[in-house]
N, C-alpha and C. Protein backbone atom coordinates (compact mmCIF):
# COMPACT_ATOMS: atom_id res chain seq x y z
N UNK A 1 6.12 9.37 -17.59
CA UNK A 1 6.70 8.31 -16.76
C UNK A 1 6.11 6.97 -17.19
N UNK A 2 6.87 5.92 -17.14
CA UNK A 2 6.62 4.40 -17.72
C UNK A 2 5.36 3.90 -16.66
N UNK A 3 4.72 3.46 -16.99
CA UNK A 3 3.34 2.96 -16.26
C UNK A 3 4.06 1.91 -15.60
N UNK A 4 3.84 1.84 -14.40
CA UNK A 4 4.01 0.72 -13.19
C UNK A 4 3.28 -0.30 -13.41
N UNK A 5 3.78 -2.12 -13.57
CA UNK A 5 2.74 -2.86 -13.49
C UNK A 5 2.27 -3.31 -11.71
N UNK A 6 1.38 -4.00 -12.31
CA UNK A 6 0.60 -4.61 -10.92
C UNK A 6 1.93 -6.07 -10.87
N UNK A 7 1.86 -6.34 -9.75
CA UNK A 7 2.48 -7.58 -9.26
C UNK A 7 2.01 -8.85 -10.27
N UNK A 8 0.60 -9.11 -10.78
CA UNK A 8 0.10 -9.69 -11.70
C UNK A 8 0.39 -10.09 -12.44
N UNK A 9 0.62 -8.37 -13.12
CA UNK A 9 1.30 -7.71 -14.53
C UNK A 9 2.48 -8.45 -14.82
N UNK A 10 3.37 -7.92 -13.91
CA UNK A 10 5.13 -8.21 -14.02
C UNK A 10 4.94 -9.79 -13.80
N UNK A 11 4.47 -10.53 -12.54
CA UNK A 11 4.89 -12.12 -12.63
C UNK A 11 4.39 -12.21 -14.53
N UNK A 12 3.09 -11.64 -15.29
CA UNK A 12 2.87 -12.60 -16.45
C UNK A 12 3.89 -12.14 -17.18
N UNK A 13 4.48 -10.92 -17.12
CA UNK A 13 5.93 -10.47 -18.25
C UNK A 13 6.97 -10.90 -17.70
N UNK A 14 7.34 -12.14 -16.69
CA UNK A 14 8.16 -12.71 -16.45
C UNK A 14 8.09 -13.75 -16.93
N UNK A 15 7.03 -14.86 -16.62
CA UNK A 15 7.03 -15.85 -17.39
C UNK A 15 6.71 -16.06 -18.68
N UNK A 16 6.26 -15.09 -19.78
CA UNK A 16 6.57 -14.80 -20.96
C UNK A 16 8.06 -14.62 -21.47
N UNK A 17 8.28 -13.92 -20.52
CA UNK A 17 10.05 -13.76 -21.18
C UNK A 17 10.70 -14.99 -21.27
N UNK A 18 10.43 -15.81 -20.44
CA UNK A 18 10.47 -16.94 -20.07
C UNK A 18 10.52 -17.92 -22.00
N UNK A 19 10.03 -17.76 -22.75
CA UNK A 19 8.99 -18.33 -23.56
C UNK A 19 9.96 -17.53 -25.36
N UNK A 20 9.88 -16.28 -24.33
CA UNK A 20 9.87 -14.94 -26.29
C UNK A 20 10.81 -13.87 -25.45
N UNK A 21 11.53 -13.38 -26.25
CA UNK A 21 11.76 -12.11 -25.74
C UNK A 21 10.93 -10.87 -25.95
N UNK A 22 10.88 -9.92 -24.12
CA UNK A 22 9.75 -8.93 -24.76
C UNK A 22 10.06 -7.87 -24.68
N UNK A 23 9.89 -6.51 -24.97
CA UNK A 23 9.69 -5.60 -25.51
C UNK A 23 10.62 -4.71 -24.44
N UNK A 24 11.31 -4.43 -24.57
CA UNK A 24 12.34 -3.33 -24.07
C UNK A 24 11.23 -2.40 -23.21
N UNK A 25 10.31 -1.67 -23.58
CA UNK A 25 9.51 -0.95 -22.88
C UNK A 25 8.96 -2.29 -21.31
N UNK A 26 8.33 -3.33 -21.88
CA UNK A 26 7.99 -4.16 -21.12
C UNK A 26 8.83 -4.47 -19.83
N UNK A 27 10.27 -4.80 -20.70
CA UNK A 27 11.48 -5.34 -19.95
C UNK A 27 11.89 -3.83 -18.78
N UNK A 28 11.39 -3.30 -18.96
CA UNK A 28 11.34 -2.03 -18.23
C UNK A 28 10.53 -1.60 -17.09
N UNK A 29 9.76 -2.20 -17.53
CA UNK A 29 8.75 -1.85 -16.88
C UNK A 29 8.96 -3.24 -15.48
N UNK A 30 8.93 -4.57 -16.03
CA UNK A 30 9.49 -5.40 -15.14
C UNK A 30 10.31 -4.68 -13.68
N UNK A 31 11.25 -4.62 -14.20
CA UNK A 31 12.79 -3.86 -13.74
C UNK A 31 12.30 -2.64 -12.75
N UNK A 32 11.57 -2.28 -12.90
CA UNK A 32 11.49 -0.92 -12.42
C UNK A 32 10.44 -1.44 -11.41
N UNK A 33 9.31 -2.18 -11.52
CA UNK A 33 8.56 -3.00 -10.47
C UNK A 33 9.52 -4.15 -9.61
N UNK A 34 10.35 -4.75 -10.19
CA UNK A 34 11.10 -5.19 -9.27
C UNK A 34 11.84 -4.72 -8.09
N UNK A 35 12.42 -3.24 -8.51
CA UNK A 35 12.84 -2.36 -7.69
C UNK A 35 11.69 -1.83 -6.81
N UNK A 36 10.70 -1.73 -6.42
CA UNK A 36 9.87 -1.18 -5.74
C UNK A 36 8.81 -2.36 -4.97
N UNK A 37 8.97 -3.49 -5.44
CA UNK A 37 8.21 -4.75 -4.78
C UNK A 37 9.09 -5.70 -4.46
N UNK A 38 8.54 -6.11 -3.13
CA UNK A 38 9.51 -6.75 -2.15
C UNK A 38 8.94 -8.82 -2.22
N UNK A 39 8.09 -8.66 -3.20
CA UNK A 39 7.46 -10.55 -3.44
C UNK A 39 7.87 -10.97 -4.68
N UNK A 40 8.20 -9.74 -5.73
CA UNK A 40 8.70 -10.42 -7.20
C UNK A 40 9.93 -10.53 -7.58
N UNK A 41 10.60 -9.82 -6.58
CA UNK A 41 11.81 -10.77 -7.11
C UNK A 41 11.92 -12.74 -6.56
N UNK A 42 11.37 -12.92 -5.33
CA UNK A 42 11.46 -14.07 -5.20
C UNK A 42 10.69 -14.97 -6.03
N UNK A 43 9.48 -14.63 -6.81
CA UNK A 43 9.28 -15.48 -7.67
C UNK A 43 10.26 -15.16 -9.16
N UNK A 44 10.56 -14.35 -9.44
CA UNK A 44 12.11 -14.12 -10.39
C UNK A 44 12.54 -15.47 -10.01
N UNK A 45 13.11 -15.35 -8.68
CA UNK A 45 13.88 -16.69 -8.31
C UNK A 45 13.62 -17.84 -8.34
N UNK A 46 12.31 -18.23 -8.29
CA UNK A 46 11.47 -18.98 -8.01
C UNK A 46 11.57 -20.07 -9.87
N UNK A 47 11.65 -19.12 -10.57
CA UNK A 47 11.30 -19.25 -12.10
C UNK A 47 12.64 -19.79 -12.36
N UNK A 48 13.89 -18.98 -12.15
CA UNK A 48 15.01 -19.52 -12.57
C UNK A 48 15.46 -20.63 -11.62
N UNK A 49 14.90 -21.04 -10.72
CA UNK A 49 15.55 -22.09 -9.90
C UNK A 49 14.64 -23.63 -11.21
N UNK A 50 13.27 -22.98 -11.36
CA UNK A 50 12.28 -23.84 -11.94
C UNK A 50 13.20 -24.35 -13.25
N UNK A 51 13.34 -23.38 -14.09
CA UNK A 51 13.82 -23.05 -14.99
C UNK A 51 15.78 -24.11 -15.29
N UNK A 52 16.26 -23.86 -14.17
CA UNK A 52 17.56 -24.48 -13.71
C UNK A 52 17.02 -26.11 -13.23
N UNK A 53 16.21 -26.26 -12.96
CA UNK A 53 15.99 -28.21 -12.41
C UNK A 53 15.36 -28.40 -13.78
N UNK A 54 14.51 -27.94 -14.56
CA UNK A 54 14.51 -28.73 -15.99
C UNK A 54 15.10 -29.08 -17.00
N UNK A 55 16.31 -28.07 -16.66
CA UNK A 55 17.24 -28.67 -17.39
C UNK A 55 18.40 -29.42 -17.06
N UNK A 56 18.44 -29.61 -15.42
CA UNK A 56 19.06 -30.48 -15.05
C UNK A 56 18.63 -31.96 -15.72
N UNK A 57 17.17 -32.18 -15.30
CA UNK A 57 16.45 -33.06 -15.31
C UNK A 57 16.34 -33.18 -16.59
N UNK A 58 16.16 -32.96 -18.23
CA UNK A 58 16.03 -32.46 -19.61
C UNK A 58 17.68 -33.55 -19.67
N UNK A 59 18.67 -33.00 -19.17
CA UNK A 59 20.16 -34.18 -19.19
C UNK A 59 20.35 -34.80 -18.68
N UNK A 60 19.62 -35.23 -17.80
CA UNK A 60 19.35 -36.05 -16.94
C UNK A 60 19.09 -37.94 -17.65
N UNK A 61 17.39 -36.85 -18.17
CA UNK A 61 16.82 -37.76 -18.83
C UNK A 61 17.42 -38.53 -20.03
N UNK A 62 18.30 -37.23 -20.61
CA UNK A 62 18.77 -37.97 -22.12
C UNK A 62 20.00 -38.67 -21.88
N UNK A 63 21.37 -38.07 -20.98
CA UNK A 63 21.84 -39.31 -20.58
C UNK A 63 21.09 -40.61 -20.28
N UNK A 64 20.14 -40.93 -19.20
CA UNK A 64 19.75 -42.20 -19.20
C UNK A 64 19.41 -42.82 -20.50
N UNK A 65 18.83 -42.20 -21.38
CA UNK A 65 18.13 -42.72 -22.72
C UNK A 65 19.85 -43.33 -23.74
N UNK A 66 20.66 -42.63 -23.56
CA UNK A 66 21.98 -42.97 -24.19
C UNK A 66 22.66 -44.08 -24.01
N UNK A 67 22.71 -44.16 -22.12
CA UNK A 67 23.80 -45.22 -21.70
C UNK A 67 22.68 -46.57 -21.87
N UNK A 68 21.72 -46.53 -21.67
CA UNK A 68 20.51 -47.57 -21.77
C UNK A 68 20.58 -48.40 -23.44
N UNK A 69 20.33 -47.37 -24.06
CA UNK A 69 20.31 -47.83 -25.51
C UNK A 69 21.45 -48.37 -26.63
């Protein structure tokens, strides 16, 4: 059976994925702790909301730099 991570575990192989893609075993292991913990998916959410305002803000910024210049 695939070793369970700690809550720890999975938030740091979330925000790595974040970064690289990781390892199918890893990505598994995520997945399978998500299903059984009731705090990581909201930081899941937490990441892609993060993840979704920088790049608002990322076009944000470069429009202003365009119409300015």
């Amino acid at each position: 059976m695939l070793f369970m991570p700690t809550c720890k575990e999975a938030a740091a192989l979330l925000i790595a994925s974040e970064d690289r893609l990781i390892s199918i075993p890893d990505r598994l292991k995520v997945r399978l702790h998500m299903m059984a913990c009731k705090t990581c998916p909201n930081f899941e959410r937490q990441l892609l909301t993060m993840r979704s305002a920088m790049r608002q803000w990322r076009n944000y910024a470069s429009d202003e730099t365009e119409n300015s210049g």
